[in-house]
Protein backbone atom coordinates (compact mmCIF):
# COMPACT_ATOMS: atom_id res chain seq x y z
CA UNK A 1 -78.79 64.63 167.66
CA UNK A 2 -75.99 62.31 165.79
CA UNK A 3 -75.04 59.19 167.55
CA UNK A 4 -71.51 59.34 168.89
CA UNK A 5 -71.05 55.66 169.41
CA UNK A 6 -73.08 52.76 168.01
CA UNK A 7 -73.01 49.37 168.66
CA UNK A 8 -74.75 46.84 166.51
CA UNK A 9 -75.92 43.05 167.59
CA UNK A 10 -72.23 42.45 169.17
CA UNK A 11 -70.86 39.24 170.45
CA UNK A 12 -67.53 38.31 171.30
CA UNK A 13 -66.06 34.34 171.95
CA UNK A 14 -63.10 33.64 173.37
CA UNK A 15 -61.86 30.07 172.77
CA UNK A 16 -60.22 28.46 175.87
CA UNK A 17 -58.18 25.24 176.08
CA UNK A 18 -60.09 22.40 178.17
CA UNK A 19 -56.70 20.61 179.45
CA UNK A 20 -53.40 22.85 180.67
CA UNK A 21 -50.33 21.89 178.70
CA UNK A 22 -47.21 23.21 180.37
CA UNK A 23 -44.67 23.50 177.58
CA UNK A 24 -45.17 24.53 174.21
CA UNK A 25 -43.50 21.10 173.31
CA UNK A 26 -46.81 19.47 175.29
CA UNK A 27 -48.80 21.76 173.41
CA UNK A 28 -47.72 20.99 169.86
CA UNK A 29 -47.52 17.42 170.19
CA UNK A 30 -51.04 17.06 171.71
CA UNK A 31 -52.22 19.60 168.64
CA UNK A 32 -50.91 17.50 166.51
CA UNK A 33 -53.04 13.94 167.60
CA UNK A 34 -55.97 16.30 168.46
CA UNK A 35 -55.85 15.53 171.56
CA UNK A 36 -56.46 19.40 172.60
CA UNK A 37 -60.13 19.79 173.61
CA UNK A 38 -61.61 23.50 173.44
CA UNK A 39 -64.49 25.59 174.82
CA UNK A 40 -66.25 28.90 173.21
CA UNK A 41 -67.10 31.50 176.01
CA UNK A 42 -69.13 34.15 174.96
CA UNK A 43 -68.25 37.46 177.03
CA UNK A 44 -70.67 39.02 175.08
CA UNK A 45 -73.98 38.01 173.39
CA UNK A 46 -76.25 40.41 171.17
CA UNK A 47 -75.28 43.85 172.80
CA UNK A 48 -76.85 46.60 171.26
CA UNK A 49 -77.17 50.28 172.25
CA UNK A 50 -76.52 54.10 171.24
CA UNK A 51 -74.62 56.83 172.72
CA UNK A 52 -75.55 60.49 171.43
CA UNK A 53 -73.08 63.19 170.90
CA UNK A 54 -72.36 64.59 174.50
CA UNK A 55 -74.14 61.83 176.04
CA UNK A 56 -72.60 60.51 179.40
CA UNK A 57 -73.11 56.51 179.50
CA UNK A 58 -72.09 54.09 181.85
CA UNK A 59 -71.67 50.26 181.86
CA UNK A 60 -71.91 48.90 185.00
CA UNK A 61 -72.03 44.96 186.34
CA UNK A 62 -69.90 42.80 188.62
CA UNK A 63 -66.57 41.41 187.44
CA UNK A 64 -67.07 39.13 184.27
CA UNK A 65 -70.13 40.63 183.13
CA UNK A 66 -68.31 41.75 179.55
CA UNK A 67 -67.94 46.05 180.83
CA UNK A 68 -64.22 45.70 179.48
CA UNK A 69 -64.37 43.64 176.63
CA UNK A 70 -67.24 45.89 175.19
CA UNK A 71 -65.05 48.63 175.68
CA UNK A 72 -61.56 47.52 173.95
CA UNK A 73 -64.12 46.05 171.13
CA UNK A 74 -65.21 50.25 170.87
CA UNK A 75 -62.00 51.11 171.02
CA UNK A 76 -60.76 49.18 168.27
CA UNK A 77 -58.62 46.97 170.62
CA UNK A 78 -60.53 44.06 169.95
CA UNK A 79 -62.85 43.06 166.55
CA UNK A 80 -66.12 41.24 167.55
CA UNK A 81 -66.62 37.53 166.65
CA UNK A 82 -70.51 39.15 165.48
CA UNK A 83 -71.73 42.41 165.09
CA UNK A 84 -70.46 45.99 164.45
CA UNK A 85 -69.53 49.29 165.93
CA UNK A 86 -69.88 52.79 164.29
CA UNK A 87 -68.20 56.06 165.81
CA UNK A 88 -68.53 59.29 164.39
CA UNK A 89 -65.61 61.21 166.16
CA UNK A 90 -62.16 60.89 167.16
CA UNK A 91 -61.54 58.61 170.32
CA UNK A 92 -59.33 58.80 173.28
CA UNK A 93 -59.39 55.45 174.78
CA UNK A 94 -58.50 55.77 178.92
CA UNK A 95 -57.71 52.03 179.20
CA UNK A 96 -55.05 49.89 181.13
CA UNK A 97 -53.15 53.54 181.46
CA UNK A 98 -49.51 53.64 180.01
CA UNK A 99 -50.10 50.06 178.85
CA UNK A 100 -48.41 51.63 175.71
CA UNK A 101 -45.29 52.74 177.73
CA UNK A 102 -41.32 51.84 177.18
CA UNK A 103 -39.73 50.60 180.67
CA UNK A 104 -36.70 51.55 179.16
CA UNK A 105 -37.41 55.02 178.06
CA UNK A 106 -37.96 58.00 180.12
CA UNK A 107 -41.40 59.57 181.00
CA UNK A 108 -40.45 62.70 178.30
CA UNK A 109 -39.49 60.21 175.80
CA UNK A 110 -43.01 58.08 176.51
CA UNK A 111 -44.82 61.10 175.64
CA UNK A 112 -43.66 61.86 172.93
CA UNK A 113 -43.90 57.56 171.97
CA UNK A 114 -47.70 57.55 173.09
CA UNK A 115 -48.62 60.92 171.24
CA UNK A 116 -47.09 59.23 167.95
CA UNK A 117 -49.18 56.01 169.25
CA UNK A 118 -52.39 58.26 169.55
CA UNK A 119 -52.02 60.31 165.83
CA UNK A 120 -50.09 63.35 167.43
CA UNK A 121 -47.52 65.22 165.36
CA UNK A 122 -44.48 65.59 167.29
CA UNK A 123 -44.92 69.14 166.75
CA UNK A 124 -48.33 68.51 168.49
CA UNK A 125 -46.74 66.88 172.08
CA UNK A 126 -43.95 69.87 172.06
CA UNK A 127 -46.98 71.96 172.33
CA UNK A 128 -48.44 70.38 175.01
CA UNK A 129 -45.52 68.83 177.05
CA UNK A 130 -45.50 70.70 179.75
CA UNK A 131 -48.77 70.97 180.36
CA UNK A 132 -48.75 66.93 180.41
CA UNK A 133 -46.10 66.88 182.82
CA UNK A 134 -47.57 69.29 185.15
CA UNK A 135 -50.85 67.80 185.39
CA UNK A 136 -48.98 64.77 186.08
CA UNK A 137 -47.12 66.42 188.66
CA UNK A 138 -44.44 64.88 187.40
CA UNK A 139 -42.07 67.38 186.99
CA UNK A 140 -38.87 66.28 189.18
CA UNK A 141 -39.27 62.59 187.60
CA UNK A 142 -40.11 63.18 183.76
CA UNK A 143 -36.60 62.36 182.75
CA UNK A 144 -35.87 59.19 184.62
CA UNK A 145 -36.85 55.89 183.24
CA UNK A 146 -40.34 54.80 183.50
CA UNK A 147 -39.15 51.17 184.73
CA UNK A 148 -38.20 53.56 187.74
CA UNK A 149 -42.03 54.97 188.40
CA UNK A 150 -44.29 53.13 190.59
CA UNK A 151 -48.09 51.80 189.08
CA UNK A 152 -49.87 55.35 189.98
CA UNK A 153 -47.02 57.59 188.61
CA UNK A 154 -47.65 55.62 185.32
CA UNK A 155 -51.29 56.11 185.11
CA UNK A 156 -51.37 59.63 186.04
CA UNK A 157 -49.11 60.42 183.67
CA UNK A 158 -50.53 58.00 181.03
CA UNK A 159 -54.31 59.78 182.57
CA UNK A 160 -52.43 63.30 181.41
CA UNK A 161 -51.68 62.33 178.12
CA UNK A 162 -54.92 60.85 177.44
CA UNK A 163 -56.92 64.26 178.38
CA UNK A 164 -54.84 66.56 176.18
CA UNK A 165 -55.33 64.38 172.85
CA UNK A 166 -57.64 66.35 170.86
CA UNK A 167 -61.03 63.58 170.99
CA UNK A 168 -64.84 63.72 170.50
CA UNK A 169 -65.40 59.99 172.12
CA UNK A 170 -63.63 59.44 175.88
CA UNK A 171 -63.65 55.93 176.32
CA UNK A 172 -62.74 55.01 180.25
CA UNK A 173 -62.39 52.28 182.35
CA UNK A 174 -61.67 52.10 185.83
CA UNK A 175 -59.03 54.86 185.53
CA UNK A 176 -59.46 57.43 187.34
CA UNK A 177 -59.07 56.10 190.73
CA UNK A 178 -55.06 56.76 190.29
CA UNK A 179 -52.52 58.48 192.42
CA UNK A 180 -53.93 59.96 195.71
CA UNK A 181 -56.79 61.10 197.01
CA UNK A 182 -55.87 64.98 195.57
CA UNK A 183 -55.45 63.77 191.84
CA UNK A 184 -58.36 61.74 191.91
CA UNK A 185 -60.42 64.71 192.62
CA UNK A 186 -58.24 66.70 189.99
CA UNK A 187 -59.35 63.89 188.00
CA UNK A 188 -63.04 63.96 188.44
CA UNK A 189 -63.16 67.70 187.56
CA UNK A 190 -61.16 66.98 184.50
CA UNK A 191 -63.86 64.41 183.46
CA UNK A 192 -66.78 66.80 184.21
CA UNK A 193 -64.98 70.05 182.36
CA UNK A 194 -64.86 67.61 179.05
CA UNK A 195 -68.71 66.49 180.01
CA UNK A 196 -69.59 70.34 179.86
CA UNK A 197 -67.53 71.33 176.16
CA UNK A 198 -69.98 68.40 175.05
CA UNK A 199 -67.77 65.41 174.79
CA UNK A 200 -69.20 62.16 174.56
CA UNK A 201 -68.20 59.55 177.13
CA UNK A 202 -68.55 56.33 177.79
CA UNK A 203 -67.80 55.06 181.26
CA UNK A 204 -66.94 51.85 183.19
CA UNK A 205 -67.12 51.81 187.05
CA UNK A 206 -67.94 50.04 190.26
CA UNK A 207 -68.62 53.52 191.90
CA UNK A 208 -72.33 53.35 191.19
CA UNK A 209 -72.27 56.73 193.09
CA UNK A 210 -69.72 58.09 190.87
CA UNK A 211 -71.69 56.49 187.81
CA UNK A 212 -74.78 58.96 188.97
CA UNK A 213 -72.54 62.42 189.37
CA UNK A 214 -70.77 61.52 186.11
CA UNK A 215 -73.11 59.72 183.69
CA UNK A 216 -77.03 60.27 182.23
CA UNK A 217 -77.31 57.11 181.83
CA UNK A 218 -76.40 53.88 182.58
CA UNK A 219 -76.39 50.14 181.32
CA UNK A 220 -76.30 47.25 183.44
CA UNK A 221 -74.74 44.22 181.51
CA UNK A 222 -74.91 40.43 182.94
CA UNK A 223 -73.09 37.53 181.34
CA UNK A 224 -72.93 39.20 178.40
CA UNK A 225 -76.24 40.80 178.19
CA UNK A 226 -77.72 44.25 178.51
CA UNK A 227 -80.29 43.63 181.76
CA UNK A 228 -81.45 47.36 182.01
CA UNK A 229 -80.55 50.19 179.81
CA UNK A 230 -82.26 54.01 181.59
CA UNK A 231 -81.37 56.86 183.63
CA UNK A 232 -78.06 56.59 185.34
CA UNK A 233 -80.26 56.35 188.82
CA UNK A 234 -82.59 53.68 188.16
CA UNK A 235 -80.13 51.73 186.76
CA UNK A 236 -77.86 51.94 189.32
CA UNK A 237 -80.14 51.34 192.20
CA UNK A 238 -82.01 48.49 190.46
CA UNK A 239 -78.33 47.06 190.24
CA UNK A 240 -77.67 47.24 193.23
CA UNK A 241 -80.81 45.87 195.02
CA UNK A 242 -80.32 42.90 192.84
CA UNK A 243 -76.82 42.26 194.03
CA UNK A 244 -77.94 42.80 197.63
CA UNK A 245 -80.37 39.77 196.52
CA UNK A 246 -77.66 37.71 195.15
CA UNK A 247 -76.15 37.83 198.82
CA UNK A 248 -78.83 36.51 200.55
C-alpha cells in the first residue's frame, strides 16, 4: 500500500527575542546597535514517520510537545527549518476552523470565500451549499455577518465546509469538540464514515479514548521527539502511565 503522508527527518526552530521591546521604535533602535539578543527553540527535532493510504494516525503529547506545529508543517502552513514532507493526495486541513473567515462578510458569502481558498470552483460550492449549511445547522443565520456568530457557530460551519471538499488526506486538530454535545457526536460519525470510504487521516487529540475509537495507530511526541510510534492502544496507555508518573 502507497504512503499517504510522509514525513522525512523534520525539524522546525522558531527564533524568539531574549529581551521584550515595547514599541517598534524600541525595537528598531536596539536592532540597530545589536543590542537584541535571540534564542533558537526547536519544536521539533528529527521527526520521521509514514501514514498509509486509509491509515488512521494520531499524534498525541501534552501541550508543547510539537502535535500542532507538525501538523500546519503537513499542511503546508508552515515549511520546516530541516527535513521534508511528501503527500500523495489532495488534503483537507481541519485546523484553527474558519481561521480563513471575513468578519465582515456573511456566513453564505464565507463559503463561497473558503471554497475559492480550498481550490473549489464556484460552480463547485453552489453544488454543495446547502448541504454545508444544513450540516451546520445554520440555516436561520447563514446570511448575517459572521462578526455576528459566536466561536462554535464558526467552527461548525468552518467543520462543514471542511468535510464536503473533495480530499484523500484529513488533517485535524482538536476540532471536533465544537458546538454541543449533539454535533459533536454528528461529528464523530462524520469522521468514522470518511475512515470507512478509505480516507487517510491524521489526528491530533487529548481524548486518548477518542484517539483509540478513531485511530490505528498512534504517535506519542515529547519536546519535539517521537517517544513511541505502535498501535493506537499501547501508545496511548503507555502515555498515559507516564504522565501519571510525571505527577508524582
Amino acid at each position: 500500500m502507497r504512503n499517504g503522508i510522509e514525513v522525512k527527518n523534520v525539524s522546525m526552530a522558531f527564533i524568539m527575542e531574549q529581551e521584550r521591546t515595547n514599541t517598534i521604535k524600541e525595537y528598531l533602535v536596539k536592532l540597530v546597535q545589536r543590542k537584541l539578543r535571540f534564542s533558537s527553540f526547536r519544536a521539533l527535532n528529527d521527526v520521521s514517520f509514514r501514514v498509509k493510504q486509509g491509515e488512521s494516525v494520531a499524534l498525541i503529547g501534552k501541550n508543547g510537545s510539537g502535535k500542532s506545529t507538525m501538523l500546519k508543517i503537513i499542511a503546508g502552513v508552515m515549511n520546516p527549518t530541516e527535513g521534508s514532507v511528501t503527500l500523495d493526495g489532495n488534503i483537507a486541513p481541519l485546523i484553527e476552523l474558519g481561521a480563513g473567515f471575513d468578519p465582515d462578510l456573511t456566513g453564505r458569502e464565507n463559503v463561497f470565500l473558503n471554497g475559492a481558498l480550498l481550490g473549489h470552483r464556484r460552480k463547485y460550492m453552489q453544488a454543495n451549499f446547502d448541504s454545508i449549511v444544513q450540516y451546520a445547522e445554520l440555516e436561520q443565520f447563514i446570511d448575517v455577518p459572521v462578526r455576528s456568530y459566536s466561536s462554535g457557530m464558526i467552527a461548525r460551519l468552518g467543520f462543514s465546509i471542511a468535510i464536503h471538499v473533495q480530499a484523500d488526506i484529513l488533517v485535524v486538530d482538536e476540532v471536533l469538540a465544537v458546538g454541543d454535545y449533539s454535533f459533536q457526536q454528528k461529528c464523530y460519525k462524520t469522521m468514522d464514515q470518511l475512515l470507512r470510504q478509505g480516507k487517510t487521516l491524521l489526528f491530533v487529540s487529548h481524548d486518548t479514548e477518542q484517539v483509540k475509537k478513531l485511530c490505528q495507530r498512534a504517535i506519542w511526541l515529547d519536546h519535539g521527539r517521537v517517544m513511541a510510534d505502535g498501535p493506537a492502544g499501547e501508545v496511548c496507555d503507555s502515555y498515559l502511565s507516564w504522565m501519571k508518573g510525571q505527577e508524582t
